[in-house]
C-alpha atoms as a PDB file:
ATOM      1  CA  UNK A   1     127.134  58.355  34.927  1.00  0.00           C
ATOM      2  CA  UNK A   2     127.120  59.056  38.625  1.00  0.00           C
ATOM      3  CA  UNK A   3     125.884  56.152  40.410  1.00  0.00           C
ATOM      4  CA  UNK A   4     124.884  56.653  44.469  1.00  0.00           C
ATOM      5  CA  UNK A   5     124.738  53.938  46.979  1.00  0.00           C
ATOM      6  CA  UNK A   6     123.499  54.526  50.329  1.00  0.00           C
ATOM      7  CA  UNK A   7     123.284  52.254  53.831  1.00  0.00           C
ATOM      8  CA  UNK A   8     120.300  52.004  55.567  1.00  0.00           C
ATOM      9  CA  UNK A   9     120.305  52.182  59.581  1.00  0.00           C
ATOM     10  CA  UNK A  10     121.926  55.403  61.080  1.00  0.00           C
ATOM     11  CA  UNK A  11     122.392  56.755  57.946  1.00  0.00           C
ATOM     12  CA  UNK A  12     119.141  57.140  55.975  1.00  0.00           C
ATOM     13  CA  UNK A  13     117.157  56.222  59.400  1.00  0.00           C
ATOM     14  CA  UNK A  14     118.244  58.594  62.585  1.00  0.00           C
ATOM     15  CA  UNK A  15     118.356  54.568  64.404  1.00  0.00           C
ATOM     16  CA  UNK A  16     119.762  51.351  63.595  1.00  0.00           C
ATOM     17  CA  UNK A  17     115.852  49.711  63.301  1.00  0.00           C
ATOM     18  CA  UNK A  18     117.338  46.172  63.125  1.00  0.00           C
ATOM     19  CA  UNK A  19     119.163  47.113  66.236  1.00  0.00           C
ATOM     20  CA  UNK A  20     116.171  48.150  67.845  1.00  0.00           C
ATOM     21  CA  UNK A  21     113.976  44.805  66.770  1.00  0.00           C
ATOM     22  CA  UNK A  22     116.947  42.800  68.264  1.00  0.00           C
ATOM     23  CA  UNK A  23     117.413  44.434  71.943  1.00  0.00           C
ATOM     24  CA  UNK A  24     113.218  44.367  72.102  1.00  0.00           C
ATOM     25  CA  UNK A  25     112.315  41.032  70.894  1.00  0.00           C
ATOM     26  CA  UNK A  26     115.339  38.902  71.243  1.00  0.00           C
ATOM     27  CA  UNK A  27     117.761  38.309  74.304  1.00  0.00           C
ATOM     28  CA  UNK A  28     120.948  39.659  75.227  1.00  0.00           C
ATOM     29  CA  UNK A  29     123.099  36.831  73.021  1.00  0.00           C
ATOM     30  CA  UNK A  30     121.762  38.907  69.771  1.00  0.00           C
ATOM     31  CA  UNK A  31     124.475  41.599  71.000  1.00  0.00           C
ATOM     32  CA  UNK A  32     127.345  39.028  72.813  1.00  0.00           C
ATOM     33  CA  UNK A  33     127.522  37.058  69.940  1.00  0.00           C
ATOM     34  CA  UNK A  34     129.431  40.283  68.094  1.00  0.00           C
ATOM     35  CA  UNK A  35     132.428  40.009  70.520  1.00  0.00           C
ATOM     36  CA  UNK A  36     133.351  36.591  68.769  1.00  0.00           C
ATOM     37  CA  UNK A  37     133.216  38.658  65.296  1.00  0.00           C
ATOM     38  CA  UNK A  38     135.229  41.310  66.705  1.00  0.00           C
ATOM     39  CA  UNK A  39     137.952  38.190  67.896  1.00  0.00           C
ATOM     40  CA  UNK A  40     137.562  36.953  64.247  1.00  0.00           C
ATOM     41  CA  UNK A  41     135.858  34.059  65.427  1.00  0.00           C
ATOM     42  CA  UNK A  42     132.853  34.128  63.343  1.00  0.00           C
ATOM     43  CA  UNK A  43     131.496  35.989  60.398  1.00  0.00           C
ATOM     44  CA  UNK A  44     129.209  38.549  60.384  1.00  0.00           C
ATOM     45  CA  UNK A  45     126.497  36.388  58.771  1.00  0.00           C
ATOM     46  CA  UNK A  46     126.814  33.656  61.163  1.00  0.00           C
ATOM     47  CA  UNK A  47     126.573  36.447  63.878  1.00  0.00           C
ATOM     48  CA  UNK A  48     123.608  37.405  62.260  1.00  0.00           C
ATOM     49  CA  UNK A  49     121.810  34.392  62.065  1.00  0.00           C
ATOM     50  CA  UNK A  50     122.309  33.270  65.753  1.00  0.00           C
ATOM     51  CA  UNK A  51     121.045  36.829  66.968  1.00  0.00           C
ATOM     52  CA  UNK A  52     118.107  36.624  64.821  1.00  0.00           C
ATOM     53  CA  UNK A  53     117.717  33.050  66.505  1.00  0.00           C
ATOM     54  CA  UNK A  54     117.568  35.117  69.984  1.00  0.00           C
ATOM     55  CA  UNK A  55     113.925  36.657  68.914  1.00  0.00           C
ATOM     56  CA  UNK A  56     111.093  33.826  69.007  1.00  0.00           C
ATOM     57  CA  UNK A  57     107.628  34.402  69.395  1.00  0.00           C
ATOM     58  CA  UNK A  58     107.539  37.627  69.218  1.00  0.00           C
ATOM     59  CA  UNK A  59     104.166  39.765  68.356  1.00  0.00           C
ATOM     60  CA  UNK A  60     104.697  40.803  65.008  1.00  0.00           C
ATOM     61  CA  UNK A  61     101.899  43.844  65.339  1.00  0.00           C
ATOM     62  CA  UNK A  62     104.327  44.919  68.294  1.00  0.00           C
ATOM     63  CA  UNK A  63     107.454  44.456  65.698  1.00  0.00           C
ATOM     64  CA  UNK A  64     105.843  46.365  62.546  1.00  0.00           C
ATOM     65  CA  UNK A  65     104.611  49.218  65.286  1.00  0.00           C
ATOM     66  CA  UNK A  66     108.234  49.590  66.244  1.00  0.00           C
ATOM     67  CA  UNK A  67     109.355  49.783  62.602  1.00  0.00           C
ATOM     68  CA  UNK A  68     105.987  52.751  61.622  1.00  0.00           C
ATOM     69  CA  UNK A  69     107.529  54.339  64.141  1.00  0.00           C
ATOM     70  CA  UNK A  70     111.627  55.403  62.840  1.00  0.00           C
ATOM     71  CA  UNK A  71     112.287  58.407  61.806  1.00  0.00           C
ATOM     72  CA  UNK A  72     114.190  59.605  58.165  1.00  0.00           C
ATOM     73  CA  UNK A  73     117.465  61.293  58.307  1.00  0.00           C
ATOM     74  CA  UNK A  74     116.838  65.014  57.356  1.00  0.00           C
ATOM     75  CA  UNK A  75     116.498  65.832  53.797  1.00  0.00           C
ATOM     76  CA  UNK A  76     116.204  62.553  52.489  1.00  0.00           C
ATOM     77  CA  UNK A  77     113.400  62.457  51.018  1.00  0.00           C
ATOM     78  CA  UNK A  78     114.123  65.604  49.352  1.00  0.00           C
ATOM     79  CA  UNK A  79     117.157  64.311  48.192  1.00  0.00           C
ATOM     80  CA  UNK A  80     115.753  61.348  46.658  1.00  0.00           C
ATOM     81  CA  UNK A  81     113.608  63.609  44.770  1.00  0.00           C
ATOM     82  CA  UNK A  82     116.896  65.324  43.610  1.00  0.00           C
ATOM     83  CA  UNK A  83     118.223  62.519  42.462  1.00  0.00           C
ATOM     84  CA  UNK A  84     115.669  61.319  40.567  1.00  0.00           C
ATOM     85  CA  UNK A  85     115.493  64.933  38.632  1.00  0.00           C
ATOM     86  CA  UNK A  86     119.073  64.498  37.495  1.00  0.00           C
ATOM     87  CA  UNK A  87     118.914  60.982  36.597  1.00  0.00           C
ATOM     88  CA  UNK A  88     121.023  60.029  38.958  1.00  0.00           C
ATOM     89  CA  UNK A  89     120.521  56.029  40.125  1.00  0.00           C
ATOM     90  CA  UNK A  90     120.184  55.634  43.590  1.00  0.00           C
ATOM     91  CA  UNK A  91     120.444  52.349  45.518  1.00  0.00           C
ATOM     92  CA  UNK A  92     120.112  51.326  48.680  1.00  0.00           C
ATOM     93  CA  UNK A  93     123.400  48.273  50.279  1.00  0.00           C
ATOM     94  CA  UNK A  94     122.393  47.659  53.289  1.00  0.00           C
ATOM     95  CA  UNK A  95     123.659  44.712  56.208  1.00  0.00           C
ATOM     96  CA  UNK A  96     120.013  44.707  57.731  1.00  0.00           C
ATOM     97  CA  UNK A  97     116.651  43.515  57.119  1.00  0.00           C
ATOM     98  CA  UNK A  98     115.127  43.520  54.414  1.00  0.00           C
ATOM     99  CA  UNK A  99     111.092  43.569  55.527  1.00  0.00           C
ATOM    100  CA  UNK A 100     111.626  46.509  57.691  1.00  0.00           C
ATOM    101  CA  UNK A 101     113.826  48.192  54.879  1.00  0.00           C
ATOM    102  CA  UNK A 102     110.949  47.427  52.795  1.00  0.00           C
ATOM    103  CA  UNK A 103     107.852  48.916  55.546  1.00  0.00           C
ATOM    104  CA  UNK A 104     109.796  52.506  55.950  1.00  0.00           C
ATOM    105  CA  UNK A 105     110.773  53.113  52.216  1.00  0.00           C
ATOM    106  CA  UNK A 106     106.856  51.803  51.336  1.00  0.00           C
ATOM    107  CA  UNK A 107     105.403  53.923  54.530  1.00  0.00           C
ATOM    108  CA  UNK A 108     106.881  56.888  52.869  1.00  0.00           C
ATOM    109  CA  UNK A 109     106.486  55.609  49.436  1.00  0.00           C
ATOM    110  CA  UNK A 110     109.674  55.580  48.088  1.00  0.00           C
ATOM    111  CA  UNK A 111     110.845  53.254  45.651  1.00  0.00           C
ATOM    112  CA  UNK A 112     114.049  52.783  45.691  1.00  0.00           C
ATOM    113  CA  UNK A 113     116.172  49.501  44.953  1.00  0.00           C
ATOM    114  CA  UNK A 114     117.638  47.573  48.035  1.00  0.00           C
ATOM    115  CA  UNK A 115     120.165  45.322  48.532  1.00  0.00           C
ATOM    116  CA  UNK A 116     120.295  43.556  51.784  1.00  0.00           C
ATOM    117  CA  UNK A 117     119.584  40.618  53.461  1.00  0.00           C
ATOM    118  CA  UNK A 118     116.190  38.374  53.092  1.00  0.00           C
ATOM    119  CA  UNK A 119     114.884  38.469  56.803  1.00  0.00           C
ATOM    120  CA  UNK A 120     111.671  38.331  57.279  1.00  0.00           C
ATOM    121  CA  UNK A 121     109.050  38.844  60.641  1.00  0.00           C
ATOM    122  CA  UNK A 122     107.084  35.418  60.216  1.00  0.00           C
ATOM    123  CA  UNK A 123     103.813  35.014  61.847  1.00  0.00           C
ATOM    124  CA  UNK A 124     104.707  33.056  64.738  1.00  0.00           C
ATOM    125  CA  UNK A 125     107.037  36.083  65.819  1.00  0.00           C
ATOM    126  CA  UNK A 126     110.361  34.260  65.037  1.00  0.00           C
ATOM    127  CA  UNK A 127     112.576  35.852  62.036  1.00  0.00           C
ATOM    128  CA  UNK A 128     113.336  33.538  58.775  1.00  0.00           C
ATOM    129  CA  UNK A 129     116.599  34.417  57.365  1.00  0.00           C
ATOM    130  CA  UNK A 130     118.686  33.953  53.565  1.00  0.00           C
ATOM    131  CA  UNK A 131     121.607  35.451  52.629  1.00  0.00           C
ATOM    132  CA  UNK A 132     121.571  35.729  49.282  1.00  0.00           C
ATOM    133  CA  UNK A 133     123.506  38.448  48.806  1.00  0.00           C
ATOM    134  CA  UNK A 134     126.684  36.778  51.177  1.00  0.00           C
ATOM    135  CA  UNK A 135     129.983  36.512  49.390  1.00  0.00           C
ATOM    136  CA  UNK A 136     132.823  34.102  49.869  1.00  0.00           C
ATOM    137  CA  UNK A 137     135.216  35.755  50.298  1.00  0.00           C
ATOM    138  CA  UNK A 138     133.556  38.517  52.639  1.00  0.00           C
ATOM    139  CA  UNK A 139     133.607  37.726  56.228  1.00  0.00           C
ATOM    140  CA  UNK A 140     132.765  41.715  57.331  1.00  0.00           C
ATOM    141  CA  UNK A 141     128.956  41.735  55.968  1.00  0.00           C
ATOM    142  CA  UNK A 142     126.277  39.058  55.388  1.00  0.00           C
ATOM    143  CA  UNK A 143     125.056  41.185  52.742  1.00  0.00           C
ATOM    144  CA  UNK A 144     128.345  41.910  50.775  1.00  0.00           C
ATOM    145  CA  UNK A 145     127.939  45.827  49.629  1.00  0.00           C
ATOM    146  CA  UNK A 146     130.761  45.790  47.748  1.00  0.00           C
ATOM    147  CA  UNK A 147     129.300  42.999  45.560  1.00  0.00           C
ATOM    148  CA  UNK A 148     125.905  45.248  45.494  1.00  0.00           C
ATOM    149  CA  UNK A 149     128.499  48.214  43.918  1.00  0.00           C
ATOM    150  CA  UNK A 150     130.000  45.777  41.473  1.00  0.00           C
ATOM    151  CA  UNK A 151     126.862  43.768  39.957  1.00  0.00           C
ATOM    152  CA  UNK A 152     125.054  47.360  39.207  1.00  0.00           C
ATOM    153  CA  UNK A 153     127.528  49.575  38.221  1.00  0.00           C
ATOM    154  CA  UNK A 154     129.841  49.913  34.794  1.00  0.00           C
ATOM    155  CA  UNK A 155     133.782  50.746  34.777  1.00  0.00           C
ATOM    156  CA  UNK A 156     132.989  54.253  33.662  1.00  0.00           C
ATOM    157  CA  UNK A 157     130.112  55.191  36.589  1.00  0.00           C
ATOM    158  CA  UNK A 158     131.366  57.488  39.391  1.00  0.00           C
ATOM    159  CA  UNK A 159     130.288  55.988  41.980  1.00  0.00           C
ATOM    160  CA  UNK A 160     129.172  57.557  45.585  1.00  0.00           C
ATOM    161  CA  UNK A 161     128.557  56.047  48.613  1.00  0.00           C
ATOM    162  CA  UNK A 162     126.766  57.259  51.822  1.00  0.00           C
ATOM    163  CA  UNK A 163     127.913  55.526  55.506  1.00  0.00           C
ATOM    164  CA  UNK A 164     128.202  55.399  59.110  1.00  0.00           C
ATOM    165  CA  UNK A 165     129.431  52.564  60.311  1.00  0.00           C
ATOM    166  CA  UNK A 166     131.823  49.630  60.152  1.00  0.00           C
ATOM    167  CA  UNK A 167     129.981  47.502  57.250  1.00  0.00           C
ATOM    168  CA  UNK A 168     130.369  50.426  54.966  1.00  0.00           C
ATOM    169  CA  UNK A 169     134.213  50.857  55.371  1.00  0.00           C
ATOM    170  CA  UNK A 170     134.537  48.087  52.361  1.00  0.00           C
ATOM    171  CA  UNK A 171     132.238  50.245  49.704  1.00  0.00           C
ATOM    172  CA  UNK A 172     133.658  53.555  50.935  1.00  0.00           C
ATOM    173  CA  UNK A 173     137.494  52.087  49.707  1.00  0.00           C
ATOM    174  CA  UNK A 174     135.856  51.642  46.606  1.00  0.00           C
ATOM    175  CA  UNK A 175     134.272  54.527  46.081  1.00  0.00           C
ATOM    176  CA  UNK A 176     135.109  58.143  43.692  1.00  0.00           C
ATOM    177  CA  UNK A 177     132.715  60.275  46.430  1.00  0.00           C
ATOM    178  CA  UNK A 178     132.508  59.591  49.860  1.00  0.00           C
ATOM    179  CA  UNK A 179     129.602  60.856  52.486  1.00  0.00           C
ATOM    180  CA  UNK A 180     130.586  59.768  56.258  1.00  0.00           C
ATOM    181  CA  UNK A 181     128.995  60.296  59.402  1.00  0.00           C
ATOM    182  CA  UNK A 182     129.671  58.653  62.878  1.00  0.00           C
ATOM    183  CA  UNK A 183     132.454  55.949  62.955  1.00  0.00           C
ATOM    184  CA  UNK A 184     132.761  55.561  59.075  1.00  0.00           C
ATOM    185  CA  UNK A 185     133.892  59.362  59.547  1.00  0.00           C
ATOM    186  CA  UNK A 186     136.426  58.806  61.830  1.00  0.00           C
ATOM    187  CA  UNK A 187     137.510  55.514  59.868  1.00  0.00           C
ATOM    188  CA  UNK A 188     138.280  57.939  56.357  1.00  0.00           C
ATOM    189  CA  UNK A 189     139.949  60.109  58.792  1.00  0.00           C
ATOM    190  CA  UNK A 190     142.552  57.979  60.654  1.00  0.00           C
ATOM    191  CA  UNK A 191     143.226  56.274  56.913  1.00  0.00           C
ATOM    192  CA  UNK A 192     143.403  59.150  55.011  1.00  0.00           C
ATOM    193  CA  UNK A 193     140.264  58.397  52.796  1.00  0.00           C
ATOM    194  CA  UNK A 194     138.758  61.911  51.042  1.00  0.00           C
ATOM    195  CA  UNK A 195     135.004  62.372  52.194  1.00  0.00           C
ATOM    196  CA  UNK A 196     132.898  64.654  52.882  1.00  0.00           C
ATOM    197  CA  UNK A 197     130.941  64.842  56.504  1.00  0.00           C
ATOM    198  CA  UNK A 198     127.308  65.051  56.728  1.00  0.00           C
ATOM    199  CA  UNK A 199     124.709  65.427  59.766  1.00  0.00           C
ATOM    200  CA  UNK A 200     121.718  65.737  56.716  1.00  0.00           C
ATOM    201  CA  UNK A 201     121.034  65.067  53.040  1.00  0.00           C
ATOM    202  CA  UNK A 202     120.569  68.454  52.592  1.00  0.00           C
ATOM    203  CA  UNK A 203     124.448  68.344  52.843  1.00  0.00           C
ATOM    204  CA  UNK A 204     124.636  65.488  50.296  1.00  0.00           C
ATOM    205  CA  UNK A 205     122.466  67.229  47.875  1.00  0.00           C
ATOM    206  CA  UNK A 206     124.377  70.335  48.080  1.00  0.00           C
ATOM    207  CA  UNK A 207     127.738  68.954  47.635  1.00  0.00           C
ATOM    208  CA  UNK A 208     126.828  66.269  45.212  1.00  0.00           C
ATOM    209  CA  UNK A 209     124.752  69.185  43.012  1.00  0.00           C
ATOM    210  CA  UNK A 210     128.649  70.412  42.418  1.00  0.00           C
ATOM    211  CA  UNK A 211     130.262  67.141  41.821  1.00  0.00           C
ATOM    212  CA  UNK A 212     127.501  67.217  38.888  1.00  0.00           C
ATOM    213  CA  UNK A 213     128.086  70.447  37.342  1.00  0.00           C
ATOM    214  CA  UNK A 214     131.512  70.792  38.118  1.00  0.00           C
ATOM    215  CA  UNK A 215     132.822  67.338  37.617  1.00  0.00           C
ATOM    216  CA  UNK A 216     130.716  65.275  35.660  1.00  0.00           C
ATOM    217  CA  UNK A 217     133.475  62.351  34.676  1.00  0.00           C
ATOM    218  CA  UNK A 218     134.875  62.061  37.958  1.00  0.00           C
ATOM    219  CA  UNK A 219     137.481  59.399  39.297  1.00  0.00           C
ATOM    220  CA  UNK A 220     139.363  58.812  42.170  1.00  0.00           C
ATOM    221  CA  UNK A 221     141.864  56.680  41.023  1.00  0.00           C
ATOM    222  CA  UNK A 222     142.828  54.850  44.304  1.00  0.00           C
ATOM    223  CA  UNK A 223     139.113  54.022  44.268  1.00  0.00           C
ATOM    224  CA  UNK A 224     139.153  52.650  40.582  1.00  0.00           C
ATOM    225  CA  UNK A 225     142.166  50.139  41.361  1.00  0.00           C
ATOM    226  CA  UNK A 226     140.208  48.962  44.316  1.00  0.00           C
ATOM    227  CA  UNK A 227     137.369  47.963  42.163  1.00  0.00           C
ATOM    228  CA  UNK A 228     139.688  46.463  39.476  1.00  0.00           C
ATOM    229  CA  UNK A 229     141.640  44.493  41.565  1.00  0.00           C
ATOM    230  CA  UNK A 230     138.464  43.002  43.756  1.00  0.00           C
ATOM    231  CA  UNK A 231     136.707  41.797  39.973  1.00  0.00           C
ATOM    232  CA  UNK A 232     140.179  40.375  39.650  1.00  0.00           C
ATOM    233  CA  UNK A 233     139.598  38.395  42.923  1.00  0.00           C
ATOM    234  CA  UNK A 234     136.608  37.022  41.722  1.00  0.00           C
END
């Protein structure tokens, strides 16, 4: 059974929303904190937590108007229709939050399973935050996608996974199809992972339409190991 994961900001959304929410409504430490990740100095959830710390009394009309205003990638809504017609389970692993994640996909009424971070925009304009999706042994996502993969998929599932960026190198290692755009591109690139580039999901759709009639059992074996040898970890 094909089995399709997909990230959230810059890749189904044209802009990183949380991104967005951050640079508004919080301060300038919500974005320096990231150099201490990048020195290996903190994990991304801890990163996470003290930029979310940055935004404090914050409108929250002014917050959801921000969020009713992001844009779909092209196609996507399409291609969750596609999906759906070919029984194909589609999930969303995402490092963001989770009450924005939860406005767009409702403002265009799509329901579609999420797995993310617990942040939500409280009243008072601050931002109350659980990771309950965080794993040990992760230290490159608060929201551990790879564990998202794992808990709702079966050894025989080919599994696909959609990207852009840096959090969704892990799930892309583990994964039979890959769909890259921006730096996860150039990531499968300079380490020789197979993918396939997209600017729209009219691109997935097409391509992945194939994979179904042409390969309907398919594994990448590389990717297979990966996932064996991370249960292993566990």
């Amino acid at each position: 059974m094909y089995k399709v994961y997909s990230d959230f900001d810059e890749t189904i959304t044209t802009r990183d929303v949380g991104s967005q929410i951050l640079a508004r409504f919080g301060t300038p430490a919500a974005f320096e904190v990231w150099r201490e990740f990048d020195r290996g100095e903190k994990t991304a959830a801890e990163c996470l937590r003290i930029a979310c710390a940055t935004m404090t009394g914050a409108n929250p009309e002014h917050v959801m108007a921000l969020v009713a205003e992001q844009h779909l990638r092209d196609g996507f809504r399409e291609f969750v229709a596609f999906c759906s017609a070919q029984s194909v389970d589609l999930r969303i692993t995402s490092d963001g939050f989770s009450f924005y994640i939860d406005s767009i996909l409702a403002q265009h009424r799509l329901p579609i399973p999420v797995w993310t971070n617990k942040i939500d925009c409280n009243e008072d304009g601050t931002l109350a935050v659980t990771f309950q999706n965080q794993r040990e042994g992760c230290p490159r996502c608060a929201s551990c996608k790879c564990a998202g993969l794992l808990t709702t998929s079966d050894d025989a599932d080919t599994i696909v996974y959609i990207g852009d960026g840096y959090s969704d190198w892990c799930p892309a290692l583990m994964a039979d199809v890959v769909f890259a755009t921006r730096d996860l591109k150039r990531q499968c690139g300079e380490h020789g992972i197979p993918h396939h580039p997209f600017e729209d999901f009219h691109e997935v759709k097409a391509i992945l339409s194939t994979y179904l009639k042409e390969r309907p059992k398919y594994r990448r074996e590389q990717a297979h190991r990966r996932r064996k040898e991370l249960i292993m970890m566990e």
